[in-house]
N, C-alpha and C. Protein backbone atom coordinates (compact mmCIF):
# COMPACT_ATOMS: atom_id res chain seq x y z
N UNK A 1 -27.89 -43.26 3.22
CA UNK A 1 -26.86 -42.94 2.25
C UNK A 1 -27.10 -41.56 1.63
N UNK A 2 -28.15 -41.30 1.05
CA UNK A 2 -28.76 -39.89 0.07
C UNK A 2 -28.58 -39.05 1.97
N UNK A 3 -28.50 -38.95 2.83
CA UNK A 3 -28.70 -38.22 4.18
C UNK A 3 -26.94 -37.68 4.10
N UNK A 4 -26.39 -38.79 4.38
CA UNK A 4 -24.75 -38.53 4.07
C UNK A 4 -23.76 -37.80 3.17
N UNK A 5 -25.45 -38.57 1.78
CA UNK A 5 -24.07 -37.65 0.73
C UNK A 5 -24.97 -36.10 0.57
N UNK A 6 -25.93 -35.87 1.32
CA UNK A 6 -26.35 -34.11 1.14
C UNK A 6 -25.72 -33.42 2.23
N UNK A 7 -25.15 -34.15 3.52
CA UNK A 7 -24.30 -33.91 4.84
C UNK A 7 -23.13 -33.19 3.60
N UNK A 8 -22.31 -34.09 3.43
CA UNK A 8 -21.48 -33.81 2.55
C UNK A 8 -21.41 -32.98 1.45
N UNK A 9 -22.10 -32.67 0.80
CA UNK A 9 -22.58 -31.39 0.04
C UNK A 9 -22.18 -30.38 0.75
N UNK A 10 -23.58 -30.10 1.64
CA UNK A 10 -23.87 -29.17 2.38
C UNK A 10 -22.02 -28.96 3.13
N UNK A 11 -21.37 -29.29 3.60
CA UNK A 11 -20.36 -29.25 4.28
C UNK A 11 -19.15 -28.36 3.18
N UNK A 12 -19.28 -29.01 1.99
CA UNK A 12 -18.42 -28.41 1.19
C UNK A 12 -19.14 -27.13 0.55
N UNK A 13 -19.81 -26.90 0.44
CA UNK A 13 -20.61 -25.54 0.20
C UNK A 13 -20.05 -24.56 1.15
N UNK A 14 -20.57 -24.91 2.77
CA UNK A 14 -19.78 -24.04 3.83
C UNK A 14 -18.73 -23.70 3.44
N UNK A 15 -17.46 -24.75 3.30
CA UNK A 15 -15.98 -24.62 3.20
C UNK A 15 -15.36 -23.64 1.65
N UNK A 16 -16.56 -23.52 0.25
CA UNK A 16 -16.03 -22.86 -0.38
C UNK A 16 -16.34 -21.34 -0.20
N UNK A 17 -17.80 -21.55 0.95
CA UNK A 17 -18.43 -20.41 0.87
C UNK A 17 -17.21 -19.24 2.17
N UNK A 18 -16.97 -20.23 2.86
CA UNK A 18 -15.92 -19.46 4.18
C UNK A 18 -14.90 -18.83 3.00
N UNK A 19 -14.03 -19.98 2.00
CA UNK A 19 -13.17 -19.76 1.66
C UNK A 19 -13.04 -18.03 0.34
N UNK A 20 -14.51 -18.46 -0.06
CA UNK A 20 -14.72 -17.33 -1.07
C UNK A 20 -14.93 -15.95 -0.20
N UNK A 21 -15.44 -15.98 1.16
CA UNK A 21 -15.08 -14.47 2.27
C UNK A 21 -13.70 -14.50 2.42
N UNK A 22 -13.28 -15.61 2.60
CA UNK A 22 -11.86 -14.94 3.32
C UNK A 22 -11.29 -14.19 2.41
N UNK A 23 -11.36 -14.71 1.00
CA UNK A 23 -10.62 -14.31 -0.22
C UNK A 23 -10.77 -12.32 -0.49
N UNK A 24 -11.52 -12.77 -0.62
CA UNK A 24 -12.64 -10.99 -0.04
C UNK A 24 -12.19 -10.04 1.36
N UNK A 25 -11.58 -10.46 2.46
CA UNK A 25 -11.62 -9.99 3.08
C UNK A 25 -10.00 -9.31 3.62
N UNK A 26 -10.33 -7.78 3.75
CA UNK A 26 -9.26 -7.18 3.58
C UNK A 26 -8.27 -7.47 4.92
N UNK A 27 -6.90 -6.87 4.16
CA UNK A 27 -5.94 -7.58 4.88
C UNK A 27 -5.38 -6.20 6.07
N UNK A 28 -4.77 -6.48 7.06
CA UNK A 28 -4.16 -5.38 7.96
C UNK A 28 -3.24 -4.61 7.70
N UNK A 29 -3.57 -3.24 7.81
CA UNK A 29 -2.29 -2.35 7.51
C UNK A 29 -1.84 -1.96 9.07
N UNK A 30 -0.77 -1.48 9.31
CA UNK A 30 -0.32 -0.71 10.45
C UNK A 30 0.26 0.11 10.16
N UNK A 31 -0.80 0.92 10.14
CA UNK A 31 -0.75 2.56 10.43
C UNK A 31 0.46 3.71 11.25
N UNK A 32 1.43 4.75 10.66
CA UNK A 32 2.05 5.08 10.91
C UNK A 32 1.14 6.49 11.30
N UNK A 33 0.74 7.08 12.61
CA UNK A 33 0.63 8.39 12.90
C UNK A 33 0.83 9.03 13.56
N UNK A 34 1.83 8.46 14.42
CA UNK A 34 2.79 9.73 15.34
C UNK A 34 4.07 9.64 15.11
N UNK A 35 4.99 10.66 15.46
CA UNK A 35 5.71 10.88 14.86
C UNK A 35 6.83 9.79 14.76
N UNK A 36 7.26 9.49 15.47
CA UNK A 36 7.84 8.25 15.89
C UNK A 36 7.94 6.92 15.28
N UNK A 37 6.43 6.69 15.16
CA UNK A 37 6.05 5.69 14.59
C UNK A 37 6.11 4.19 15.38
N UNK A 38 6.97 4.77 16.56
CA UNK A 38 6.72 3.67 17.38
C UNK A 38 5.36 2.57 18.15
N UNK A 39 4.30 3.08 18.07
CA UNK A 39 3.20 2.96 18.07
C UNK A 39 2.12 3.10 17.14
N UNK A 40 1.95 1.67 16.36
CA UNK A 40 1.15 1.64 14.74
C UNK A 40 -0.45 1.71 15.35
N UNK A 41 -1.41 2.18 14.17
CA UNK A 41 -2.69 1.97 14.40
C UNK A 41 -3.15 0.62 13.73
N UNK A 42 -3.33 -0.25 14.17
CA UNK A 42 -3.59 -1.36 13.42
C UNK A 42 -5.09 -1.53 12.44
N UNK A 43 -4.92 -1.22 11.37
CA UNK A 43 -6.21 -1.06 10.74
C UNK A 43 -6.65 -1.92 9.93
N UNK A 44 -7.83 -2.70 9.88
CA UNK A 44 -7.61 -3.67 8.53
C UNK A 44 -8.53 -2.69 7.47
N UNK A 45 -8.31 -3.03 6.21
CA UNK A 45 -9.17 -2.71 5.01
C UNK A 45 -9.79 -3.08 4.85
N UNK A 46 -11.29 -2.28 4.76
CA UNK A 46 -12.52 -2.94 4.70
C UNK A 46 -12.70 -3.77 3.50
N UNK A 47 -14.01 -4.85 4.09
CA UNK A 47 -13.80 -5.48 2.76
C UNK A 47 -14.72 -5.35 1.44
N UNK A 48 -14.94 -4.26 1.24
CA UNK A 48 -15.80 -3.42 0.46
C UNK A 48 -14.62 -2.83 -0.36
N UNK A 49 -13.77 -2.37 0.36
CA UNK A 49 -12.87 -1.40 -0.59
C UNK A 49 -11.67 -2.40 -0.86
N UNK A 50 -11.40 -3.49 -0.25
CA UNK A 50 -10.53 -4.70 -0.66
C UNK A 50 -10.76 -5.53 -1.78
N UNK A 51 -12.45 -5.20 -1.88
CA UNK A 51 -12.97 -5.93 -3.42
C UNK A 51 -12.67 -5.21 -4.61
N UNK A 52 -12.59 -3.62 -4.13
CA UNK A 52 -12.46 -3.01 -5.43
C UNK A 52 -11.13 -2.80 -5.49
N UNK A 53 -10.22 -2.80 -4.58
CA UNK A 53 -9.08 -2.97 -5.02
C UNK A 53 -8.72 -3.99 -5.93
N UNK A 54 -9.13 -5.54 -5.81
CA UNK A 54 -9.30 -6.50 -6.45
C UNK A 54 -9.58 -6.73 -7.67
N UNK A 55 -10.78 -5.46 -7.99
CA UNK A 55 -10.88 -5.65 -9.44
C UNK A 55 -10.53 -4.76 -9.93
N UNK A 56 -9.71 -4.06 -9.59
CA UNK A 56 -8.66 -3.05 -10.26
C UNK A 56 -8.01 -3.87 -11.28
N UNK A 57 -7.37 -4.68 -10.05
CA UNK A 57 -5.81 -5.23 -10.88
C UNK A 57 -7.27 -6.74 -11.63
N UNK A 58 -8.38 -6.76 -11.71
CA UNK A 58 -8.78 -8.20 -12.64
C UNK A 58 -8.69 -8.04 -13.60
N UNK A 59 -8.19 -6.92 -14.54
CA UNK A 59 -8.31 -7.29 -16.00
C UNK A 59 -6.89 -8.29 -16.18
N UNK A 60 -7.03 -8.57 -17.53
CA UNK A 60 -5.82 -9.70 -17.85
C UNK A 60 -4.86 -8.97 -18.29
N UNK A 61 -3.53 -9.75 -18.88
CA UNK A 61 -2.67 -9.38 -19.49
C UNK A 61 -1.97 -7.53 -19.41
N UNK A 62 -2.39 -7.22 -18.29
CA UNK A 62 -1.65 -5.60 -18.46
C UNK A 62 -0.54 -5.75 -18.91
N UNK A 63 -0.34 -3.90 -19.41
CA UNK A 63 1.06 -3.53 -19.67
C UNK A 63 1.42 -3.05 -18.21
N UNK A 64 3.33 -2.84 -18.65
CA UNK A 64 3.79 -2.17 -17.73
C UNK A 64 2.72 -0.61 -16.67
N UNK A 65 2.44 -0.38 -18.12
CA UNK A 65 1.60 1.68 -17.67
C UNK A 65 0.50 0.81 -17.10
N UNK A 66 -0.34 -0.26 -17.29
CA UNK A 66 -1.42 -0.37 -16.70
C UNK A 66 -1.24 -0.68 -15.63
N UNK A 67 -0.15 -1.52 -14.77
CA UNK A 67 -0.08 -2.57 -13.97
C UNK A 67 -0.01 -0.71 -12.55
N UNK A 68 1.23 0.18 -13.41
CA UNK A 68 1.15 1.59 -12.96
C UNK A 68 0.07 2.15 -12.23
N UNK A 69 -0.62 2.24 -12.98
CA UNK A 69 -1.86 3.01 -13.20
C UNK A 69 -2.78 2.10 -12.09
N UNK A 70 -3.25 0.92 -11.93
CA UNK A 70 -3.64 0.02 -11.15
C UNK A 70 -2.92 0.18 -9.61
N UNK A 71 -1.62 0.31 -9.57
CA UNK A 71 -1.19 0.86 -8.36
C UNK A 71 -1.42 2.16 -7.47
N UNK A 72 -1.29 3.17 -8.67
CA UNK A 72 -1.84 4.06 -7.78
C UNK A 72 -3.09 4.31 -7.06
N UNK A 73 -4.03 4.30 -8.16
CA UNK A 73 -5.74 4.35 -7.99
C UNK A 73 -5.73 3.32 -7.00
N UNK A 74 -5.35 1.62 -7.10
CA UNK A 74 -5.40 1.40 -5.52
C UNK A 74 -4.92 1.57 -3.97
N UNK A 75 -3.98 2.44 -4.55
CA UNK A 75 -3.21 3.15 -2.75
C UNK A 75 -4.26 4.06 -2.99
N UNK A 76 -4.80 5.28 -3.26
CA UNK A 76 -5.36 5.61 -2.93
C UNK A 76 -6.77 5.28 -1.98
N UNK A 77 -7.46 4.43 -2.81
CA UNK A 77 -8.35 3.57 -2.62
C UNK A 77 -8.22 3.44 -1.19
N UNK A 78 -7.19 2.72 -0.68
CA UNK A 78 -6.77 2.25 0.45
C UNK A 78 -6.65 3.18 1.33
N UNK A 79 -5.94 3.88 1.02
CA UNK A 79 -5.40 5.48 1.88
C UNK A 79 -6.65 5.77 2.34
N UNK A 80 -7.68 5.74 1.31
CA UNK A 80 -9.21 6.46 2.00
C UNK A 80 -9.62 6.10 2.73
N UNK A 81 -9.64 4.92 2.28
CA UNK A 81 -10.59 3.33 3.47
C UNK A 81 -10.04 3.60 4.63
N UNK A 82 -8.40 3.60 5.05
CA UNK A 82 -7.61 3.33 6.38
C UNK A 82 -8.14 4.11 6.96
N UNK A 83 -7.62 5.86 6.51
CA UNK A 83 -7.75 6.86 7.29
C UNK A 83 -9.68 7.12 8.00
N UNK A 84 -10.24 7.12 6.62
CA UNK A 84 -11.83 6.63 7.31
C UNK A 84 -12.03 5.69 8.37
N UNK A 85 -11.52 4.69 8.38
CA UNK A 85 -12.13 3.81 9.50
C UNK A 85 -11.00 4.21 10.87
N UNK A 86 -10.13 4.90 11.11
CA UNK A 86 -9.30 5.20 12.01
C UNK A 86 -10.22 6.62 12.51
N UNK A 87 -10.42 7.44 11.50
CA UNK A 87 -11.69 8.82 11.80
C UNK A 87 -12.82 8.69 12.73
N UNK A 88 -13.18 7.36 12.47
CA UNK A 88 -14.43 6.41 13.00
C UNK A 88 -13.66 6.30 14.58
N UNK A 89 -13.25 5.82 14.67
CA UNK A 89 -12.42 5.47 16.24
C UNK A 89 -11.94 6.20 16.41
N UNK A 90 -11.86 7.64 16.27
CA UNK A 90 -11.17 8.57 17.12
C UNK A 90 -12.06 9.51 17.98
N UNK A 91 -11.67 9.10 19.00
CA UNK A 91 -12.42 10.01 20.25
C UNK A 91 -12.54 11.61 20.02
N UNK A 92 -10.91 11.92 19.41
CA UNK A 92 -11.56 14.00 19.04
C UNK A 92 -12.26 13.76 18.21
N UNK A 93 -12.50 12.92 17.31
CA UNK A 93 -13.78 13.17 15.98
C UNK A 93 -13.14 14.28 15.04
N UNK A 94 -11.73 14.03 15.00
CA UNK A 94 -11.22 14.46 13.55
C UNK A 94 -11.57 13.73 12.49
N UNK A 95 -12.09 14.50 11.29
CA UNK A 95 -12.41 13.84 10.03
C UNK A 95 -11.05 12.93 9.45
N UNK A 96 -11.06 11.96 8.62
CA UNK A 96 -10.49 11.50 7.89
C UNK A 96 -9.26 12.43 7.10
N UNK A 97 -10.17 13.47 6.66
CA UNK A 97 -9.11 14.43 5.82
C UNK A 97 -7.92 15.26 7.02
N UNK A 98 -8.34 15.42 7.94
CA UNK A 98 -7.38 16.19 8.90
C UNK A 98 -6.24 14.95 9.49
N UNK A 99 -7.10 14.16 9.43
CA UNK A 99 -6.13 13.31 10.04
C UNK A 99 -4.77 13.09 9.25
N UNK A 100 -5.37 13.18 7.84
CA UNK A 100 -4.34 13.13 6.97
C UNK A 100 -3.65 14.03 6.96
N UNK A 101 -4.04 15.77 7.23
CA UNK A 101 -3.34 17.11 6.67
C UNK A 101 -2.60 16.79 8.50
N UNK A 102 -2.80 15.96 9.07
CA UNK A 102 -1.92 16.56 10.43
C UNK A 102 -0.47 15.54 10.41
N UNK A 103 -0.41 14.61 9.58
CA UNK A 103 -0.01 13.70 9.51
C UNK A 103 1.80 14.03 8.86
N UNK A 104 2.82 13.47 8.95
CA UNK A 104 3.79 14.13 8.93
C UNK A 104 4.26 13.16 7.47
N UNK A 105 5.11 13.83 6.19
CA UNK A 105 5.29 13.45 5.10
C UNK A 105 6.09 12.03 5.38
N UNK A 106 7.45 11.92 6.15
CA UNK A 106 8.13 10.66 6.84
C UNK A 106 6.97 9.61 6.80
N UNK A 107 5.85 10.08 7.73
CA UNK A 107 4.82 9.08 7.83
C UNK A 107 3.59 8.50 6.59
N UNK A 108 3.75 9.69 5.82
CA UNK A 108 2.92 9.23 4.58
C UNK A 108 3.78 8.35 3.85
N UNK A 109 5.36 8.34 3.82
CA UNK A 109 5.88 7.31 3.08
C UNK A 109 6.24 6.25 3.82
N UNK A 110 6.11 6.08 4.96
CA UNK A 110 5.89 4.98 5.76
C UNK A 110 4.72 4.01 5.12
N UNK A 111 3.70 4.77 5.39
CA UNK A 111 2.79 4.03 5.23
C UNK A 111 2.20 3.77 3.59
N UNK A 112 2.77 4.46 2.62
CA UNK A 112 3.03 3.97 1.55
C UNK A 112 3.80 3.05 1.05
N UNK A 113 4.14 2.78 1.95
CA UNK A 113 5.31 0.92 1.54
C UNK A 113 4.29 0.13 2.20
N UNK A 114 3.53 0.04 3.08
CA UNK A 114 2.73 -0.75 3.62
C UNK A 114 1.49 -0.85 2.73
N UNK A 115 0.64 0.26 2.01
CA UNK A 115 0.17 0.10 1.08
C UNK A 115 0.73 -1.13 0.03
N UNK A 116 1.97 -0.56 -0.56
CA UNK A 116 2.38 -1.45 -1.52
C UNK A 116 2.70 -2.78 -0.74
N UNK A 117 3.19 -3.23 0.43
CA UNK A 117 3.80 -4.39 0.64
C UNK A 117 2.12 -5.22 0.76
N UNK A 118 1.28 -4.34 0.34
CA UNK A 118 0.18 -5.38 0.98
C UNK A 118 -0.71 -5.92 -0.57
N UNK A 119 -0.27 -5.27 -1.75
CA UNK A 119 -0.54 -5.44 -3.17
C UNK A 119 0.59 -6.26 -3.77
N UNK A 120 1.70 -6.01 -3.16
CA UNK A 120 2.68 -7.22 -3.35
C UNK A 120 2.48 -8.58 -2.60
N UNK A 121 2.54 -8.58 -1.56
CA UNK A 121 1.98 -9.62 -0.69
C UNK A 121 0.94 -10.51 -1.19
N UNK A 122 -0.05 -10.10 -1.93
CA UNK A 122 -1.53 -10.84 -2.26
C UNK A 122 -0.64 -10.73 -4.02
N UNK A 123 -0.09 -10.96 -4.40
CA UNK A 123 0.46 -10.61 -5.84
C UNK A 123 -0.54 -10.27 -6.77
N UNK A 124 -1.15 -9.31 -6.20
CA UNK A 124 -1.87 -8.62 -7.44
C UNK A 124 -0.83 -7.44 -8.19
N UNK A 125 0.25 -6.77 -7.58
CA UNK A 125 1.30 -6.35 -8.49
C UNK A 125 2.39 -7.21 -9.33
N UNK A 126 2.29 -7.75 -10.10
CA UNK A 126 3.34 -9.04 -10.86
C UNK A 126 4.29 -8.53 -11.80
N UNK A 127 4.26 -7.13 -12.02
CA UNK A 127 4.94 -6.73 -13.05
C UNK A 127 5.97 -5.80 -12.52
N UNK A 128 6.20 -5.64 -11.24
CA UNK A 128 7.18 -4.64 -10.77
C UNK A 128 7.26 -5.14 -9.38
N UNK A 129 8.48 -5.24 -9.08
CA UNK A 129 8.91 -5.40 -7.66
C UNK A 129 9.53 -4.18 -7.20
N UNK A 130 9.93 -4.31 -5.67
CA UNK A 130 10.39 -3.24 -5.02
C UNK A 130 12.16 -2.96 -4.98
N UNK A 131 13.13 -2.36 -5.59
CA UNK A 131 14.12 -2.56 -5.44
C UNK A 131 14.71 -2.15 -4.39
N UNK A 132 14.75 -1.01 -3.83
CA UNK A 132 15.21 0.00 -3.12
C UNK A 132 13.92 1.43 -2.62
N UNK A 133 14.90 1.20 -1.42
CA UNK A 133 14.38 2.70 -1.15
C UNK A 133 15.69 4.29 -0.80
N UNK A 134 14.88 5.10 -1.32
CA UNK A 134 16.00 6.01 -2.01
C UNK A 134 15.81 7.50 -1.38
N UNK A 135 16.17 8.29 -1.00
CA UNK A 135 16.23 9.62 -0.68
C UNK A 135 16.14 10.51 -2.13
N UNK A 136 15.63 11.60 -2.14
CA UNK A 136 15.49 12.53 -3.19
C UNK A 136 15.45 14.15 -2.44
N UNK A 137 16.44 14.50 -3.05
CA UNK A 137 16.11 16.04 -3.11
C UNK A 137 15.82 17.24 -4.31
N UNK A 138 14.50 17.98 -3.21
CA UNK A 138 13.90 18.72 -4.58
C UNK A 138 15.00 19.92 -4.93
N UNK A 139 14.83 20.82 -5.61
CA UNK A 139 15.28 22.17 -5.94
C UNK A 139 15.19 23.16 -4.71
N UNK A 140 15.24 23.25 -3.82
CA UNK A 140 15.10 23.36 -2.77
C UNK A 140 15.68 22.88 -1.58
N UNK A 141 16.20 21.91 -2.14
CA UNK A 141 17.30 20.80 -1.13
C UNK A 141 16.54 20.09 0.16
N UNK A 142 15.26 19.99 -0.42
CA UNK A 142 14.34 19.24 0.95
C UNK A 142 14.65 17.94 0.85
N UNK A 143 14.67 17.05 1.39
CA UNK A 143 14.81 15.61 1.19
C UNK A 143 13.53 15.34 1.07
N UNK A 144 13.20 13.72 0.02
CA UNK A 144 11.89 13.17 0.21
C UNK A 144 11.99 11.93 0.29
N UNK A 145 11.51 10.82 1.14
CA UNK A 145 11.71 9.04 0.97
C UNK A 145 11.08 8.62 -0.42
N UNK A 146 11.18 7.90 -0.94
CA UNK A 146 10.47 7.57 -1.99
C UNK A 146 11.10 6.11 -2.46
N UNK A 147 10.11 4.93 -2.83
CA UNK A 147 10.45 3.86 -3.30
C UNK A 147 10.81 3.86 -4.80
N UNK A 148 11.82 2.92 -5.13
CA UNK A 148 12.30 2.51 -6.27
C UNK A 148 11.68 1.42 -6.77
N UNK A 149 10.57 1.38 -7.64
CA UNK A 149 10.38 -0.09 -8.29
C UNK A 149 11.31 -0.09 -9.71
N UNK A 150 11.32 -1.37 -9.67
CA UNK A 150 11.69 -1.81 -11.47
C UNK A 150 10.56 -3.20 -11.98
N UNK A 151 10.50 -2.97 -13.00
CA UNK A 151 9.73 -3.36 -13.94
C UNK A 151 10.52 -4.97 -14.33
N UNK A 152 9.65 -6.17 -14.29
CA UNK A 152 10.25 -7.38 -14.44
C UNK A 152 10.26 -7.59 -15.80
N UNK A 153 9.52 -7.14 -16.98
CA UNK A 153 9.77 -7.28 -18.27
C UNK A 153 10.92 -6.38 -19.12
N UNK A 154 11.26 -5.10 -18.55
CA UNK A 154 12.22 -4.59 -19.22
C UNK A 154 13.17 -4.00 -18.33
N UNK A 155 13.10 -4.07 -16.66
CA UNK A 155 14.23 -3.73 -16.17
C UNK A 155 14.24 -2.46 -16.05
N UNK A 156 13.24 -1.32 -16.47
CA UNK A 156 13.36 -0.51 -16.26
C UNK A 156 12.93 0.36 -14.68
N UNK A 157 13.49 1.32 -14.66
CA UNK A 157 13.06 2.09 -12.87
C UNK A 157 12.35 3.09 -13.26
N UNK A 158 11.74 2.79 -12.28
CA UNK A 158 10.45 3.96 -11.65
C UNK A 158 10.56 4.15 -10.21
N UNK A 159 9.75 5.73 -9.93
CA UNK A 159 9.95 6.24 -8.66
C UNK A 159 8.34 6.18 -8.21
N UNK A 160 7.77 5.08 -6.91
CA UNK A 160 6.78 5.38 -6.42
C UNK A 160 6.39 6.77 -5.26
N UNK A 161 5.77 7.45 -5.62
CA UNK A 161 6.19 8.51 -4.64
C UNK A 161 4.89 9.19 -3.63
N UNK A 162 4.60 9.04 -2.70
CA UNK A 162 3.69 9.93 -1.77
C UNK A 162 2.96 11.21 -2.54
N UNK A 163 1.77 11.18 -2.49
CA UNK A 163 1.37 12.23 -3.13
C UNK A 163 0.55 13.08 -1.62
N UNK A 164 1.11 14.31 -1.23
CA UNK A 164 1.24 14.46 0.07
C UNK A 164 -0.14 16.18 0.11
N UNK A 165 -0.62 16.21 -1.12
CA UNK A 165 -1.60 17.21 -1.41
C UNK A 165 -3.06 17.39 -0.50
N UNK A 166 -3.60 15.44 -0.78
CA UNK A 166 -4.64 15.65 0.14
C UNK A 166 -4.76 14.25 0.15
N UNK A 167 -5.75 13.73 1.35
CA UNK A 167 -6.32 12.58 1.59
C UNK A 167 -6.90 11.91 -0.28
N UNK A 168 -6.34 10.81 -0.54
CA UNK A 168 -6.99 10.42 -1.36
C UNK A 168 -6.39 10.48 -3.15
N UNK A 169 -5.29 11.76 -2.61
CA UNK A 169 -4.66 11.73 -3.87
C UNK A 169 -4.26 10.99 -4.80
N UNK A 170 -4.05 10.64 -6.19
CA UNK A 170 -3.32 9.48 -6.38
C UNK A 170 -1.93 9.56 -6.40
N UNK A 171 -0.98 8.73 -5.45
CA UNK A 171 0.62 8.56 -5.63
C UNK A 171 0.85 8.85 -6.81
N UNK A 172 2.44 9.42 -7.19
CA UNK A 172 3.38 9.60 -8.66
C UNK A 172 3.85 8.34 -8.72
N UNK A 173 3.67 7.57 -9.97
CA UNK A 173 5.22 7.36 -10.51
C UNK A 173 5.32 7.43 -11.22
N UNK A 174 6.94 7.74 -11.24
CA UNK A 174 7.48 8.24 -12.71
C UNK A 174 8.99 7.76 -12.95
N UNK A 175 9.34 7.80 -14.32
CA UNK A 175 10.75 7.01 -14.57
C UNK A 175 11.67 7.48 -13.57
N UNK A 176 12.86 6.72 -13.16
CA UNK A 176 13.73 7.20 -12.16
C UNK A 176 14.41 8.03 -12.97
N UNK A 177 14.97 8.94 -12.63
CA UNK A 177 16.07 9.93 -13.01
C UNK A 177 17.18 9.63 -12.24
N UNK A 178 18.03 8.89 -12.75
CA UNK A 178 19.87 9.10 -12.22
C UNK A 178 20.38 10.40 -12.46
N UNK A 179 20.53 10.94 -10.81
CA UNK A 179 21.36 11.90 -10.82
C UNK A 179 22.39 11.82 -8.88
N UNK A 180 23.29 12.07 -9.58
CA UNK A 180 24.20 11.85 -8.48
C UNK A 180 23.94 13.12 -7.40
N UNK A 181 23.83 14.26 -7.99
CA UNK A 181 23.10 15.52 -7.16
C UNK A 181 22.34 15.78 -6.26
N UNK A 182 21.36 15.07 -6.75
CA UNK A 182 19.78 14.75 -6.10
C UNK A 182 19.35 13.33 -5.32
N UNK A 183 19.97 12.33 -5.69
CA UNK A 183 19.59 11.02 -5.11
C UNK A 183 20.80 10.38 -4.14
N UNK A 184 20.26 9.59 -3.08
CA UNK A 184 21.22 8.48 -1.87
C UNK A 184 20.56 7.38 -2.20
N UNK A 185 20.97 6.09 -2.89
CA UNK A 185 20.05 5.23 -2.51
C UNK A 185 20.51 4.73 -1.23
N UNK A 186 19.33 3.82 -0.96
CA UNK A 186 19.63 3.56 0.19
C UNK A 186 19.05 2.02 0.49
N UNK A 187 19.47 1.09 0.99
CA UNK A 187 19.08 -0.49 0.69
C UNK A 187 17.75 -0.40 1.56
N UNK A 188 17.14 -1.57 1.14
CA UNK A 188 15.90 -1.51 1.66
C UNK A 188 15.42 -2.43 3.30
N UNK A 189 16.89 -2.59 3.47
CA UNK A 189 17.00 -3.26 4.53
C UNK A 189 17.60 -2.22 5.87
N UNK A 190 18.31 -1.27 5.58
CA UNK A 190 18.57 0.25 6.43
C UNK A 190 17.23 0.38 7.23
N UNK A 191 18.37 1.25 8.08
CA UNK A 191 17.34 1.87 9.14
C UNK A 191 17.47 3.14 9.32
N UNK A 192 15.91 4.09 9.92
CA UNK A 192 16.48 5.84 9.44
C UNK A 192 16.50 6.09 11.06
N UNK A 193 16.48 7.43 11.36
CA UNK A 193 16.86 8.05 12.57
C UNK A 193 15.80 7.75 13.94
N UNK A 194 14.62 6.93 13.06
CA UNK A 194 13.30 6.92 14.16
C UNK A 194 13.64 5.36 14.66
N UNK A 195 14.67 4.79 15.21
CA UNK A 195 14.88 3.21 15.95
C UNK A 195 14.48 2.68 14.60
N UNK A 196 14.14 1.56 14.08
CA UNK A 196 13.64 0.87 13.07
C UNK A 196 12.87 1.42 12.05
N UNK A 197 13.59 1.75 10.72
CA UNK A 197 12.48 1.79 9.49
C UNK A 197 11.49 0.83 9.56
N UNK A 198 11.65 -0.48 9.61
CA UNK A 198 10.39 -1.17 9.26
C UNK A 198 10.29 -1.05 7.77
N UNK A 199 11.83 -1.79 7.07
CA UNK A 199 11.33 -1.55 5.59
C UNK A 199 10.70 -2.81 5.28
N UNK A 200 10.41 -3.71 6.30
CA UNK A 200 9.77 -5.47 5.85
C UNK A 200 8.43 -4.70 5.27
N UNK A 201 7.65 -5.51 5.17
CA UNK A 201 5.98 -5.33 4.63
C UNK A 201 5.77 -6.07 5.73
N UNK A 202 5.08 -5.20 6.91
CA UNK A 202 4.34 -6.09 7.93
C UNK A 202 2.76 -6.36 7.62
């Protein structure tokens, strides 16, 4: 009997101990880096930098600015991790950072919805969902992709946006500006000129 019930112990120990890695263990992004995008790099996030993403968002009760602020610092986070372990597997032995400066802006906001669909997904973002995705043009008349969140406590919009400077940067956001001049929205279910956006969160 005492043989059975330490079998049994021991058995559930395993099962919380599997369950407390899995919890830990980072989830898959697919990687946008040619131009196309027709062909993803499938990368998972290590689970070193999946923990600290984790305790980004552990404090309690955030505000709106914190829940913010928690988003960016973890795309970055992420952005580093991906492009590093893709640096690692690349046969030219381009660094991490080039990989990024070769990388085309379309594709940095590609893969900035996949960032976010993967902090939404595990709901460590609870205070802002994704509404739309929206076209912007600067002073300059360049176009830029950029996501629309709104805020579930007051309804208000914000613009998540690619921060396209260097590997590692932290993303903008900032309140949306309505202007009929400058903005298309555009549903988040559309598709752009490359066969399939891929606006799901794969």
């Amino acid at each position: 009997m005492r043989l059975q019930f330490l079998r049994t112990l021991g058995l559930i120990f395993l099962i919380l101990f599997i369950l407390s890695n899995k919890s830990y263990a980072g989830p898959l992004i697919k990687l946008c880096l040619n131009n196309d995008c027709k062909k993803r790099h499938n990368v998972e996030i290590s689970d070193a930098c999946w923990s600290e993403v984790k305790e980004i968002f552990a404090p309690p009760f955030p505000t709106d600015k914190d829940e913010q602020d928690n988003i960016v610092n973890a795309i970055a986070l992420i952005e580093s991790d991906i492009y590093s372990s893709v640096s690692k597997q690349n046969p030219q032995g381009s660094s991490a950072s080039d990989l990024y400066t070769a990388n085309s802006t379309k594709n940095n906001y590609r893969n900035i919805k996949k960032y976010l669909g993967v902090l939404l997904d595990n709901y460590l973002v609870k205070r802002h969902y994704l509404r739309k995705i929206i076209t912007q043009s600067n002073w300059a008349g360049i176009e830029n992709s950029t996501l629309l969140l709104q805020s579930l406590t007051d309804s208000k919009l914000y613009t998540l946006e690619a921060n396209n400077s260097e590997l590692g940067a932290s993303a903008i956001i900032r309140p949306y500006s309505t202007s009929p001049l400058n903005t298309n929205n555009k549903k988040t279910t559309g598709n752009d000129n490359s066969s399939q956006e891929n606006n799901d969160f794969e």
